[in-house]
N, C-alpha and C. Protein backbone atom coordinates (compact mmCIF):
# COMPACT_ATOMS: atom_id res chain seq x y z
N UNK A 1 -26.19 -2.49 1.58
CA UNK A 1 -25.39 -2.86 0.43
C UNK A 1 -24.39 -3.93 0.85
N UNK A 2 -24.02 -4.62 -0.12
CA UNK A 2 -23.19 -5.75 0.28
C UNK A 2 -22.12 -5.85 -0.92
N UNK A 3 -20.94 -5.87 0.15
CA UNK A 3 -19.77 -5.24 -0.66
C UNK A 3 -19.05 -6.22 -0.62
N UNK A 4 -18.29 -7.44 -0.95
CA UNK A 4 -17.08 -8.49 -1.32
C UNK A 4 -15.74 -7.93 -1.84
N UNK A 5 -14.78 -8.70 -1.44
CA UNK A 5 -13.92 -8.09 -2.01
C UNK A 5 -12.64 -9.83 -2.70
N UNK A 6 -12.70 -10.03 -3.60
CA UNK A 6 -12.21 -11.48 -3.74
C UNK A 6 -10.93 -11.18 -4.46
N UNK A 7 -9.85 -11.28 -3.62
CA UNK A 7 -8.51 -11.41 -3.50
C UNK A 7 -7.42 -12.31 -3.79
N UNK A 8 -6.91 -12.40 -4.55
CA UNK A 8 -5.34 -13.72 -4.59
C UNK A 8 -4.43 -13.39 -3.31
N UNK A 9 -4.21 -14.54 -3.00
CA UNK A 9 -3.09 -14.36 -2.11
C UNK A 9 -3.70 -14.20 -0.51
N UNK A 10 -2.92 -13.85 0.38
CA UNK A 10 -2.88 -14.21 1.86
C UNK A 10 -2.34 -12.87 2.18
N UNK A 11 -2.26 -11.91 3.36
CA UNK A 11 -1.92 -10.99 3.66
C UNK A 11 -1.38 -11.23 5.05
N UNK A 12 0.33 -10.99 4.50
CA UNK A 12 1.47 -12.03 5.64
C UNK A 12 1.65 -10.32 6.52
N UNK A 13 1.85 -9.31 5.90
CA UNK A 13 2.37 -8.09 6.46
C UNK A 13 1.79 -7.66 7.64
N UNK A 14 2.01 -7.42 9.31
CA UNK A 14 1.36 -6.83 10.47
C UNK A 14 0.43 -5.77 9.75
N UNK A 15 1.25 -4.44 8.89
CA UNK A 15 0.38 -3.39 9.28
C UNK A 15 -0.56 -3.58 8.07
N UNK A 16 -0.31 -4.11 7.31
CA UNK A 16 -1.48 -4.13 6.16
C UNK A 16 -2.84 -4.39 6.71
N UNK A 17 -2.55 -6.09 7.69
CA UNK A 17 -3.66 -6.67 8.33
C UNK A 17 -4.62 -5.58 9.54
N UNK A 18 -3.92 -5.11 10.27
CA UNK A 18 -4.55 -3.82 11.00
C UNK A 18 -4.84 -2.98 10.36
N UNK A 19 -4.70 -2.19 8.86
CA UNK A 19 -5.25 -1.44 8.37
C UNK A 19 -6.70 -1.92 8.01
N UNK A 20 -6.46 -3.41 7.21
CA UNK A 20 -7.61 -3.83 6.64
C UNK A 20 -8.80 -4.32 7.85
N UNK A 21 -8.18 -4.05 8.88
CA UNK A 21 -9.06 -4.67 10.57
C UNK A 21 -9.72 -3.08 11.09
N UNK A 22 -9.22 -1.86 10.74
CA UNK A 22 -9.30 -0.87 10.62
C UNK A 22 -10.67 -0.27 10.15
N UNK A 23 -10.38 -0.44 9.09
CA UNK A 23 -11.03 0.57 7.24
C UNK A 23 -12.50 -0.84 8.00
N UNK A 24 -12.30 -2.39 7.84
CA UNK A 24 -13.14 -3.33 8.22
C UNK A 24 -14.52 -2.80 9.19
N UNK A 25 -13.81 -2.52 10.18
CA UNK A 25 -14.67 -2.00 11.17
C UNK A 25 -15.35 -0.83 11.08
N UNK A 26 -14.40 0.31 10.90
CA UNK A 26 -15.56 1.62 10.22
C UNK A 26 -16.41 1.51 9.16
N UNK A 27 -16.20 0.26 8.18
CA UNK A 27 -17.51 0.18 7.10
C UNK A 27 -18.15 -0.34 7.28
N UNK A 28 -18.60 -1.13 8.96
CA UNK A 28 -19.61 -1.82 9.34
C UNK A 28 -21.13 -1.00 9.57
N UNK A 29 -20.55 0.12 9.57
CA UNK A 29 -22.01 0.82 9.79
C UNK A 29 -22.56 1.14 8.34
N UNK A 30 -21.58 1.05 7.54
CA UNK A 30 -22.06 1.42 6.07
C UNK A 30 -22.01 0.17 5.39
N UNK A 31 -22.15 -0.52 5.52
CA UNK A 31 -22.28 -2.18 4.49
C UNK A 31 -21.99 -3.21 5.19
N UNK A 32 -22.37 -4.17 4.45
CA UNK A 32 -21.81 -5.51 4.69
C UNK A 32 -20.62 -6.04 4.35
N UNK A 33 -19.63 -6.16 4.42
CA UNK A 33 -18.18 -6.41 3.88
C UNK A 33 -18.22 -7.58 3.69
N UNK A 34 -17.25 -8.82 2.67
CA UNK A 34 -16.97 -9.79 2.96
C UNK A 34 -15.36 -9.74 2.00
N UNK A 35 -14.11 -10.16 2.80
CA UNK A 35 -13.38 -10.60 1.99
C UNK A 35 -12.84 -11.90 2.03
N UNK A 36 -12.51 -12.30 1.04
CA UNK A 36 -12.37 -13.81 0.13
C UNK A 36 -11.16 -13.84 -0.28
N UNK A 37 -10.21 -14.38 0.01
CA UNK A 37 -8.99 -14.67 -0.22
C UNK A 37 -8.80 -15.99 -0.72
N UNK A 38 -8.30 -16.08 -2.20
CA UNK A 38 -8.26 -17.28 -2.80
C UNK A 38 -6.75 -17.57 -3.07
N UNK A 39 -6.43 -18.89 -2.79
CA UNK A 39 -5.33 -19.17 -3.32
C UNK A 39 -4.10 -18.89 -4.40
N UNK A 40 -3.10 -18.40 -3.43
CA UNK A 40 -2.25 -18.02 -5.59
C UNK A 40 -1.70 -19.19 -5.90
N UNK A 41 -1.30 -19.25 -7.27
CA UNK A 41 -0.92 -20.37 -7.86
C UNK A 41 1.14 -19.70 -7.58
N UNK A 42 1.67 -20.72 -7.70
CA UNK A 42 3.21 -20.89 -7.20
C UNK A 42 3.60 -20.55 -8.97
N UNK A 43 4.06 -19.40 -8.76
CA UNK A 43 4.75 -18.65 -9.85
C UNK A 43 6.17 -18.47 -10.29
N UNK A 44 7.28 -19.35 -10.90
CA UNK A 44 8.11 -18.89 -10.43
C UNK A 44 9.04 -17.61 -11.65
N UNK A 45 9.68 -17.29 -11.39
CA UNK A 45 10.29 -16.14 -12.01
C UNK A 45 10.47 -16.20 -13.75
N UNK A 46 10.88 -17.10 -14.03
CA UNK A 46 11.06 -17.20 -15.17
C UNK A 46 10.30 -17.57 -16.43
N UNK A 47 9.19 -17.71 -16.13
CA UNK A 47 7.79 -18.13 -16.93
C UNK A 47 7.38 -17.97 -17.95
N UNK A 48 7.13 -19.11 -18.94
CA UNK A 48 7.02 -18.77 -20.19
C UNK A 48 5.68 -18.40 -20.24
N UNK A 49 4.72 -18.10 -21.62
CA UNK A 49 3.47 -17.27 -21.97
C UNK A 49 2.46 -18.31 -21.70
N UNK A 50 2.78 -19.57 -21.96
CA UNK A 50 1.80 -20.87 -21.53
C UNK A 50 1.94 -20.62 -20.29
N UNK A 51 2.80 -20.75 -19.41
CA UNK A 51 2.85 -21.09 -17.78
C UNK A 51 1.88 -20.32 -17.03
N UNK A 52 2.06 -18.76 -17.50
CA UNK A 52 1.93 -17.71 -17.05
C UNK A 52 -0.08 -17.87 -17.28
N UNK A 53 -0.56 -18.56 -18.34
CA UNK A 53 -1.73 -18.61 -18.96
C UNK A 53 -2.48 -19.19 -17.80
N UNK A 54 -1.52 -20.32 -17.79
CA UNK A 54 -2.21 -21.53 -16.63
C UNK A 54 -2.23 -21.13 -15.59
N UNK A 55 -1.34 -20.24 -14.87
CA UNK A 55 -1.27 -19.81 -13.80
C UNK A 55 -2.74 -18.70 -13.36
N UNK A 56 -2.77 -17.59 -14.76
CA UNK A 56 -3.98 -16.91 -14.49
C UNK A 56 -5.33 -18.02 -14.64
N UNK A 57 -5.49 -18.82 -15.15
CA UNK A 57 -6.66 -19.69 -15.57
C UNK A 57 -6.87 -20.37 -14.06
N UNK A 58 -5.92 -20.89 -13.40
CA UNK A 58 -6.13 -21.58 -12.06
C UNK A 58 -6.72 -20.72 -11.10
N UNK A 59 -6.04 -19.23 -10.84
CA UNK A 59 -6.46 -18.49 -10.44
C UNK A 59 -8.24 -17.94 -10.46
N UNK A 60 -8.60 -17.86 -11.74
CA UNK A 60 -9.49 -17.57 -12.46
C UNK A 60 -10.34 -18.10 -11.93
N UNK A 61 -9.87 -19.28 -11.85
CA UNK A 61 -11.43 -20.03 -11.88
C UNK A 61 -12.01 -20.30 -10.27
N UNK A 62 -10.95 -19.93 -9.40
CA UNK A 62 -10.70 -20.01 -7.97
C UNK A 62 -11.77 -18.28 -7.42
N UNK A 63 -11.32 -17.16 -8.21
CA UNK A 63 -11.69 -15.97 -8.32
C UNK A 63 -13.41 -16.41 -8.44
N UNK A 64 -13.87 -16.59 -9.87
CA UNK A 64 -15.24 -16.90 -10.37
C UNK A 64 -15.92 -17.81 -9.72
N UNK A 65 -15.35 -18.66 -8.80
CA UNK A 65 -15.92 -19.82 -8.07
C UNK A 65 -16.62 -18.82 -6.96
N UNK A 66 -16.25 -17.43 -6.49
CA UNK A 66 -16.72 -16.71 -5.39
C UNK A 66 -17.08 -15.21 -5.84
N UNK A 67 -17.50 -15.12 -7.32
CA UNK A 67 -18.27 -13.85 -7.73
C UNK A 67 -19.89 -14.64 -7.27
N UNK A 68 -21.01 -14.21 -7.04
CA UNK A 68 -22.34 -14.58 -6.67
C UNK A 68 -22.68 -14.12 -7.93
N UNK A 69 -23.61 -14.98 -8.39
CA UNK A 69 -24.86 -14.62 -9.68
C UNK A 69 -25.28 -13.35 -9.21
N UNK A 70 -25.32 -12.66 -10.14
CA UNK A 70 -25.96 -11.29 -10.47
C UNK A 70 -25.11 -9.85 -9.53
N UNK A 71 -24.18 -10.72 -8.87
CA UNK A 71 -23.28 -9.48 -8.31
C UNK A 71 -22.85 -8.64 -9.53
N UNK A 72 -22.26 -7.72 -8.96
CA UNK A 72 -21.63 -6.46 -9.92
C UNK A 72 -20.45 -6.68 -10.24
N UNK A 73 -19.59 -7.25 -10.80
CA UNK A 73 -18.21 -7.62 -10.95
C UNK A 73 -17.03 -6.13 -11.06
N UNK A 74 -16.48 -5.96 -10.12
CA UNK A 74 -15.80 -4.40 -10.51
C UNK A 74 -13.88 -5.41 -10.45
N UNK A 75 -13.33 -5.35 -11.54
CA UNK A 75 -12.32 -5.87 -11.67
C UNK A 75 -11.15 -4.44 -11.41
N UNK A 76 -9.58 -4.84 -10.55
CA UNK A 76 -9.09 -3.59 -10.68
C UNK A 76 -7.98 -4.13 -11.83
N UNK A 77 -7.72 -3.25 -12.94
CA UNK A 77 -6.80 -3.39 -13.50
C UNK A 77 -5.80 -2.28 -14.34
N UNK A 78 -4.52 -2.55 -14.60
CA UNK A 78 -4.09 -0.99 -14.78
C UNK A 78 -4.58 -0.45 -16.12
N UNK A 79 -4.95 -1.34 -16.79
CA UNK A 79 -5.90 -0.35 -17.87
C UNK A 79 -7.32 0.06 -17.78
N UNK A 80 -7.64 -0.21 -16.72
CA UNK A 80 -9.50 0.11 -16.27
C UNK A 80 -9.13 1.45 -16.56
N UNK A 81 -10.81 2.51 -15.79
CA UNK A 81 -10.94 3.35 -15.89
C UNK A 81 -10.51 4.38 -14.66
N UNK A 82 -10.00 5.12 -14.83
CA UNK A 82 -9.38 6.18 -13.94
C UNK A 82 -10.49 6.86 -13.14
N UNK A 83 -10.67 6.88 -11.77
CA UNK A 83 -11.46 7.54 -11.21
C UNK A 83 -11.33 8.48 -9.97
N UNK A 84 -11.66 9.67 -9.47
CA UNK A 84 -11.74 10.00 -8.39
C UNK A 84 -12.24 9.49 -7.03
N UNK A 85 -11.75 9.71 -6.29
CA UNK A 85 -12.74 9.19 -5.30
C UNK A 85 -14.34 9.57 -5.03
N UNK A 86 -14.43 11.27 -5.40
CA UNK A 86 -16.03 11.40 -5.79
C UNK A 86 -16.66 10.48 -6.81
N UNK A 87 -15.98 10.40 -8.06
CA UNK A 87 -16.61 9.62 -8.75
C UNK A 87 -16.84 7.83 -8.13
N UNK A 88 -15.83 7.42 -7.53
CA UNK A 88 -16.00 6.04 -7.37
C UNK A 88 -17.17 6.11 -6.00
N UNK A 89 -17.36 6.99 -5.29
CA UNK A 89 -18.74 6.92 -4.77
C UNK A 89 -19.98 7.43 -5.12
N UNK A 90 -19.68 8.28 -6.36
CA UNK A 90 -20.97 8.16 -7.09
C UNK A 90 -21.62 7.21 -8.02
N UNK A 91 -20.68 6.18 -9.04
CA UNK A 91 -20.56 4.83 -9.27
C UNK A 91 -21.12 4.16 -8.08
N UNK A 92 -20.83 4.17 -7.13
CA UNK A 92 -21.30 2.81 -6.15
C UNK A 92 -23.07 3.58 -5.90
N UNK A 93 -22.90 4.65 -5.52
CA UNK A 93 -23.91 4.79 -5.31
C UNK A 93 -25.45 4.97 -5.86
N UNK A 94 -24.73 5.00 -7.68
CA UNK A 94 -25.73 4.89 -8.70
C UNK A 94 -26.00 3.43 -8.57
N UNK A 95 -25.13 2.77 -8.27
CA UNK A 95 -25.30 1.22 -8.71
C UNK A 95 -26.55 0.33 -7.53
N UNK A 96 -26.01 1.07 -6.51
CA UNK A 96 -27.29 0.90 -5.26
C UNK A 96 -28.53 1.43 -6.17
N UNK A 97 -28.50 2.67 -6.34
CA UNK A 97 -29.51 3.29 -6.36
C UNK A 97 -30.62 2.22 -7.89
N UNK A 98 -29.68 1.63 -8.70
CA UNK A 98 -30.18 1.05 -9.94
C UNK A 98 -30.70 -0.67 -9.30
N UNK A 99 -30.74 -0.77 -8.12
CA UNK A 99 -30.75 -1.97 -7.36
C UNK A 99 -29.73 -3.35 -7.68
N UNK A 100 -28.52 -2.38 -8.13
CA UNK A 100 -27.19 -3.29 -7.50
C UNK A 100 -26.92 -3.06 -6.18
N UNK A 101 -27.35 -3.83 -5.46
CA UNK A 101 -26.75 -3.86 -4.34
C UNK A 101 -25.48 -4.62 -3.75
N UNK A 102 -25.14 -5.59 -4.93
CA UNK A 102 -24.13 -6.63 -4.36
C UNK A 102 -23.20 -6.41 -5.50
N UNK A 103 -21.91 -5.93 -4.50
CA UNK A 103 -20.58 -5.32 -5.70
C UNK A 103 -19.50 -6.65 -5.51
N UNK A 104 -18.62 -6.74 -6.45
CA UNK A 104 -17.46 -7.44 -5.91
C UNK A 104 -16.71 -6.99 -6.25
N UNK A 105 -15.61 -6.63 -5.46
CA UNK A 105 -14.31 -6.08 -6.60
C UNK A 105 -13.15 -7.17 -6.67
N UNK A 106 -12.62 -7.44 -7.48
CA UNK A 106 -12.13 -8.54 -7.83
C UNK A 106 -10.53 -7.59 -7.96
N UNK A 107 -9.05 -8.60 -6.90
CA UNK A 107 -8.14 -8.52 -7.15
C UNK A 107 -7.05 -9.06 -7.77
N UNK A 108 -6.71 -9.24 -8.86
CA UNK A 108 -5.90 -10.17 -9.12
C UNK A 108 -4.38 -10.72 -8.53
N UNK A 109 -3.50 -11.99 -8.96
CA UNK A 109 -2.80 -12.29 -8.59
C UNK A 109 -1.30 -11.28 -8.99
N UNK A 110 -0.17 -11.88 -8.77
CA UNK A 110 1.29 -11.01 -9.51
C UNK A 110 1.06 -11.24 -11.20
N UNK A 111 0.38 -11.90 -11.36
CA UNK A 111 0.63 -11.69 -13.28
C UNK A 111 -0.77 -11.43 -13.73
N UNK A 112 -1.64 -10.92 -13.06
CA UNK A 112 -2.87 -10.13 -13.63
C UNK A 112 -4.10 -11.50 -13.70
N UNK A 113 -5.13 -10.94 -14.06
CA UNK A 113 -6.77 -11.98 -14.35
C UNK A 113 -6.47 -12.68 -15.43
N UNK A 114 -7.14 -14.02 -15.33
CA UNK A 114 -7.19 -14.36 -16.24
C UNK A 114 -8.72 -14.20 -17.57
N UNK A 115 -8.39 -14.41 -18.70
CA UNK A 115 -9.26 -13.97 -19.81
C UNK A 115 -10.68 -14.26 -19.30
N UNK A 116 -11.32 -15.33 -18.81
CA UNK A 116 -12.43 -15.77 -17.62
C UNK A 116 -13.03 -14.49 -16.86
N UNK A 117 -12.01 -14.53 -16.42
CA UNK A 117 -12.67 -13.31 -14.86
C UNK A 117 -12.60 -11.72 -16.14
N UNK A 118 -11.54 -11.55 -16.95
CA UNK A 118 -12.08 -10.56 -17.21
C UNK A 118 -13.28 -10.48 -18.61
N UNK A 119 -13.63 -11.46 -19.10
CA UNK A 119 -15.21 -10.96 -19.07
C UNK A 119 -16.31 -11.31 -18.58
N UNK A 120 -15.69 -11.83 -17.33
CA UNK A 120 -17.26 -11.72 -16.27
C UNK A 120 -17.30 -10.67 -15.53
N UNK A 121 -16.40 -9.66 -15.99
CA UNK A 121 -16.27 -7.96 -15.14
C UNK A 121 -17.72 -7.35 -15.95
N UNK A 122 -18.09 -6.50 -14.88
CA UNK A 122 -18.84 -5.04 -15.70
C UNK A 122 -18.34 -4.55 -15.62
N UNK A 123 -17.21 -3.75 -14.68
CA UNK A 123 -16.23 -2.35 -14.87
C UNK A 123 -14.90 -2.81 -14.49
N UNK A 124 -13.74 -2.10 -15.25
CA UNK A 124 -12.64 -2.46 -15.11
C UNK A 124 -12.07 -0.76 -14.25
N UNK A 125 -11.59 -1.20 -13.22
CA UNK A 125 -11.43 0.21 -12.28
C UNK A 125 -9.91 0.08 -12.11
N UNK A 126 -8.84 1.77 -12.58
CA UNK A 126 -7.76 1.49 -12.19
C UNK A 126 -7.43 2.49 -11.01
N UNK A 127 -6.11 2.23 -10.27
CA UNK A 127 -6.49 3.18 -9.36
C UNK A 127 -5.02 4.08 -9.57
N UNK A 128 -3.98 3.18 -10.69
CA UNK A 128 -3.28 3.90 -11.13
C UNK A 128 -2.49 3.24 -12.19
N UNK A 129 -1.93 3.95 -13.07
CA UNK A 129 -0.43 2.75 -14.22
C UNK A 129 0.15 2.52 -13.74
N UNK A 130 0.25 3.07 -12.48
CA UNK A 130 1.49 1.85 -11.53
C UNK A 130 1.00 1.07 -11.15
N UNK A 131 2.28 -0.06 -10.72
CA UNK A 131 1.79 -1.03 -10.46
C UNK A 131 2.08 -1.48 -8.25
N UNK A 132 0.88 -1.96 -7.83
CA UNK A 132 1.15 -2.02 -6.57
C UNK A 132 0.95 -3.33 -6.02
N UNK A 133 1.65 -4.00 -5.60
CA UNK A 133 1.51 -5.22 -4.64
C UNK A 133 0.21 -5.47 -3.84
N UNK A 134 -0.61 -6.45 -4.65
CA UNK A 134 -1.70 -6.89 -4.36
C UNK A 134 -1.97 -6.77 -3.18
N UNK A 135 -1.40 -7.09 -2.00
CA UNK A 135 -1.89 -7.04 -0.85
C UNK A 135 -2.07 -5.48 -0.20
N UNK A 136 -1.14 -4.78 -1.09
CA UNK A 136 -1.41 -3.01 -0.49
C UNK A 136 -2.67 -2.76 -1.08
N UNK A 137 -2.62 -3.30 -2.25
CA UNK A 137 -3.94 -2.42 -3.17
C UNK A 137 -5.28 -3.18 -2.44
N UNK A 138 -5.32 -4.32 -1.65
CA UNK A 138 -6.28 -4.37 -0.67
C UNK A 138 -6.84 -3.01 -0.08
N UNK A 139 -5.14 -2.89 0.88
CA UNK A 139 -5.87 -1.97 1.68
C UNK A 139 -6.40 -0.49 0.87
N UNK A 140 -5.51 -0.37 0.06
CA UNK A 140 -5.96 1.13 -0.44
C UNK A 140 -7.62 0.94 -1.35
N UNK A 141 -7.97 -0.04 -1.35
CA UNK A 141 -9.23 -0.66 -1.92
C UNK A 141 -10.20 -0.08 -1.08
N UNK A 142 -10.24 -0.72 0.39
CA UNK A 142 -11.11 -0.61 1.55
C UNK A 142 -10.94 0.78 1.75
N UNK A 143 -9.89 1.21 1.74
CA UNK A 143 -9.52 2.68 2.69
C UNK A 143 -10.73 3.13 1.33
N UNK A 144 -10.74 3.21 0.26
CA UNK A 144 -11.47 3.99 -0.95
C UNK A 144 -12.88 3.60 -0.98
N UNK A 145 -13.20 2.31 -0.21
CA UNK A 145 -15.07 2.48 -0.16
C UNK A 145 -15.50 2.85 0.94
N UNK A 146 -14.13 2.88 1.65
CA UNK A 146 -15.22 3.75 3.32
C UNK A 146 -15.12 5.03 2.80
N UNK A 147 -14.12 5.55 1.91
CA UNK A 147 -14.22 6.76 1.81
C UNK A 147 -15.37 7.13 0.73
N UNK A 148 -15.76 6.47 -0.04
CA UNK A 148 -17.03 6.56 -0.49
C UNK A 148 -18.20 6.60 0.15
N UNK A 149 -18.45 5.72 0.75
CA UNK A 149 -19.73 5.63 1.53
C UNK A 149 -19.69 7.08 2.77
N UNK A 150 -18.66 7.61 3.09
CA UNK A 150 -18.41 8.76 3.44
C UNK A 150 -18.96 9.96 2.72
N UNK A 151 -18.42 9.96 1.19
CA UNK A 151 -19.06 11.01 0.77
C UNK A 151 -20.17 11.34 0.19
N UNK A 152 -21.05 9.48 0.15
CA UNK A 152 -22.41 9.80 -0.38
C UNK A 152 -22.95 10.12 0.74
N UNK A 153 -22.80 10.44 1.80
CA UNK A 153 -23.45 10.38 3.34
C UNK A 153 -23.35 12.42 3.74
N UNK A 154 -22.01 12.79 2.91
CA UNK A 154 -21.62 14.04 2.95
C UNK A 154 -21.09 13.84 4.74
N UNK A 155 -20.79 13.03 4.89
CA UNK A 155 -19.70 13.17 6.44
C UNK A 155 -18.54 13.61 6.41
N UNK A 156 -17.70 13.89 7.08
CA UNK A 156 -16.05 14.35 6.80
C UNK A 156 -15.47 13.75 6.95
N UNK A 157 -14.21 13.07 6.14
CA UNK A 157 -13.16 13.12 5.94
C UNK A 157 -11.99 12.76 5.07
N UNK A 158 -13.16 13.31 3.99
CA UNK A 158 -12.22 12.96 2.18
C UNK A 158 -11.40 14.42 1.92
N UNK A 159 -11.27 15.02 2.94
CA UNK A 159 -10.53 16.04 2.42
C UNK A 159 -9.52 16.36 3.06
């Protein structure tokens, strides 16, 4: 299976980067990984509803430039769908099993996807209504498909 993961932004933090060098390496025996880190657009604080538009649209199209034809588009957003971790490896693993083999999960920037990327999603996945700093929700991304591919395997240590 071949798993992508296409990201805004750069990941400046030590331990984030060793986590994601981490979770990286233990899912080598279970997939192919690739992550894609695309440029954010320079946001600044005070932004009107146009700015903010252009800002997701630049993004957008930076994002969609690195989904592959016929990949699986899994977008995370806080209104997606709420899932367990059993369930999000039974999802992946139906999706293998239906001969998706090529997932992407798509992260957005600080002011969310733009209208583009989200309807080139098939599933909108949240992992909570809070809201978490893109570069954590990396890692807690990866940490959640090794732990999948863990439990379609029935190995230990989702519990």
């Amino acid at each position: 299976m071949n798993i992508t993961i296409v990201s805004v932004g750069k990941i400046k933090e030590k331990y984030i980067k060793l986590g994601m060098e981490e979770f990286q390496k233990r899912l080598s025996k279970y997939c192919k990984l690739s992550i894609i880190e695309v440029a954010d657009e320079k946001a600044p604080e005070n932004m009107s509803e146009k700015e903010m538009e252009n800002v997701k649209k630049a993004e957008g199209q930076r994002i969609l430039s690195n989904i592959k034809e016929g990949s699986y588009a899994i977008t995370l957003e806080i209104g997606g769908n709420m899932l367990s971790s059993e369930e999000l490896a039974n999802k992946i693993e139906k999706l293998g099993i239906s001969g998706k083999s090529d997932i992407t999960f798509v992260i957005g920037g600080s002011i969310g996807l733009s209208d583009e990327v989200l309807r080139r999603s098939d599933y909108a996945l949240s992992f909570s209504r809070m809201t978490f700093p893109h570069q954590l929700m990396r890692l807690i991304l990866i940490e959640q498909i090794y732990r999948s591919f863990r439990i379609m395997r029935n190995e230990p240590y989702h519990k």
